[in-house]
Structure formats: structure tokens, C-alpha cells
Protein backbone atom coordinates (compact mmCIF):
# COMPACT_ATOMS: atom_id res chain seq x y z
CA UNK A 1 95.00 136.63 108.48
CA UNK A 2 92.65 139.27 108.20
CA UNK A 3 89.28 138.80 110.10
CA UNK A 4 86.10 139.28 107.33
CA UNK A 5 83.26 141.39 107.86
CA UNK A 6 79.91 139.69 107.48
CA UNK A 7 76.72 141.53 107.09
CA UNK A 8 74.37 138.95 107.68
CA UNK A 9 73.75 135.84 109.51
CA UNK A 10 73.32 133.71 106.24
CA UNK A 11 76.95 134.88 105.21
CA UNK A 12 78.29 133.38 108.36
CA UNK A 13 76.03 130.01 108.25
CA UNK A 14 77.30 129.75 104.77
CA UNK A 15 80.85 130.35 105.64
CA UNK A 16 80.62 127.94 109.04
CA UNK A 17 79.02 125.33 106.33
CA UNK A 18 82.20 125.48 104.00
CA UNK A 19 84.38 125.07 106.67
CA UNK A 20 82.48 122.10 108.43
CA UNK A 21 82.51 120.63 105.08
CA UNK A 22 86.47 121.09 104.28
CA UNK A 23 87.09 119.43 107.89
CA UNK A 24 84.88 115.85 107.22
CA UNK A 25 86.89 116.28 103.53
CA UNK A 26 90.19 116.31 105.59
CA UNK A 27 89.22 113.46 108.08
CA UNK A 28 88.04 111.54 105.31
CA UNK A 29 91.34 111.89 103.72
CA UNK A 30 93.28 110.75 106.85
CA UNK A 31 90.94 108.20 107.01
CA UNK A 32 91.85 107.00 103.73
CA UNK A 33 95.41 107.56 104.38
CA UNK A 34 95.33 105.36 107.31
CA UNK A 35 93.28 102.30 105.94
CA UNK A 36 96.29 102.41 103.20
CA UNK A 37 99.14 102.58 105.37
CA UNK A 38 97.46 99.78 107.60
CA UNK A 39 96.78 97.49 104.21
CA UNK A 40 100.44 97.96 103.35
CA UNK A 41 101.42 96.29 106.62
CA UNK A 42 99.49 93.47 105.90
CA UNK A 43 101.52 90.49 105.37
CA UNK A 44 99.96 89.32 101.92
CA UNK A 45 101.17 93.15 100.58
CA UNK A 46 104.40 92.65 102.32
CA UNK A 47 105.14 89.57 100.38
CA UNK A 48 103.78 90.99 97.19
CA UNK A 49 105.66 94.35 97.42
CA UNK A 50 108.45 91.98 98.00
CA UNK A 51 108.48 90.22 94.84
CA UNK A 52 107.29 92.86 92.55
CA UNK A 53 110.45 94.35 93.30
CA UNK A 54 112.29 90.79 92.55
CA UNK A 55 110.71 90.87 89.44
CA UNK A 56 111.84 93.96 88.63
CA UNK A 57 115.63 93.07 89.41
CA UNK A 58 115.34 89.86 87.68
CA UNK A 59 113.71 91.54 84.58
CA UNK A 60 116.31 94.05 84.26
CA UNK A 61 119.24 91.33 84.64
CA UNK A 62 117.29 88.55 82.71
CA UNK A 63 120.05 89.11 79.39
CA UNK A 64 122.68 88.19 81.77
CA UNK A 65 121.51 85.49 84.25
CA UNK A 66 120.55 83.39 80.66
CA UNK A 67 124.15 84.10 79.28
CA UNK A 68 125.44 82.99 82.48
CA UNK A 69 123.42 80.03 82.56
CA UNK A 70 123.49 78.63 79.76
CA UNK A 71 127.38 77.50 79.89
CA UNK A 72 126.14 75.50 82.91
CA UNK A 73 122.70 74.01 81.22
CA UNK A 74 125.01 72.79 78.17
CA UNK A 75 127.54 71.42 80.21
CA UNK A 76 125.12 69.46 82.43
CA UNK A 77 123.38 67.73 79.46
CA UNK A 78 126.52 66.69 77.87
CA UNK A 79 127.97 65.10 81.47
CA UNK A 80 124.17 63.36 81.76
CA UNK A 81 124.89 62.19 78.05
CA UNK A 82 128.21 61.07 78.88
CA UNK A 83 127.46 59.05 82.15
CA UNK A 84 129.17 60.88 85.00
């Protein structure tokens, strides 16, 4: 890293003032960070996570858990028809 040479005192302040602005940017973001990673521990998101991946299983297989069902539905009815 090369060291920069300043001429004045207002080039320095200015410089000081970027970099004391990039750090609160930084802890903000880790703040941020944090408060998300703490939310997604929470047991409401833990649940919903949970199912939103269900759904998507149950989605992508929904074709084949009706054609598989259905056999079963039909055969029920006509057994409740017939009386056994």
C-alpha cells in the first residue's frame, strides 16, 4: 500500500471523514446482517422456511401424488357404495 502525500490539513480531514464514514457503513451492514441471521432463528421463520420448502416438493410431485391417489379415492367410494 503506498502511503499518500497530503498537502494540507483539509485533505487529511477529508480523507479521515471518508474513512469514518465507510466504517459506520460497514457496522451498519453487520448490523443488518446480524438482525437477519437472528430473525431466521426465530421459530415462526423456522416453521415457515420449513414448509415453503414442502410446498415446493409437493408442487413439483403434485402430477404424481394425484395419479397415485386417485386408484385409492375410487376404490374407497365404490367399497362405501357397496357396504363393506
Amino acid at each position: 500500500m503506498e502511503s499518500k502525500k497530503y498537502s494540507s490539513y483539509a485533505e487529511i480531514d477529508r480523507d479521515l471523514e471518508i474513512l469514518k464514514l465507510e466504517k459506520e457503513i460497514h457496522y451498519q451492514k453487520l448490523l443488518l446482517s446480524f438482525q437477519k441471521t437472528k430473525e431466521s432463528f426465530e421459530p415462526q421463520n423456522i416453521i415457515n422456511s420449513y414448509l415453503a420448502s414442502f410446498k415446493t416438493t409437493i408442487s413439483n410431485n403434485y402430477v404424481q401424488i394425484i395419479q397415485t391417489a386417485i386408484p385409492y379415492i375410487i376404490g374407497w367410494f365404490i367399497k362405501r357404495k357397496r357396504g363393506r
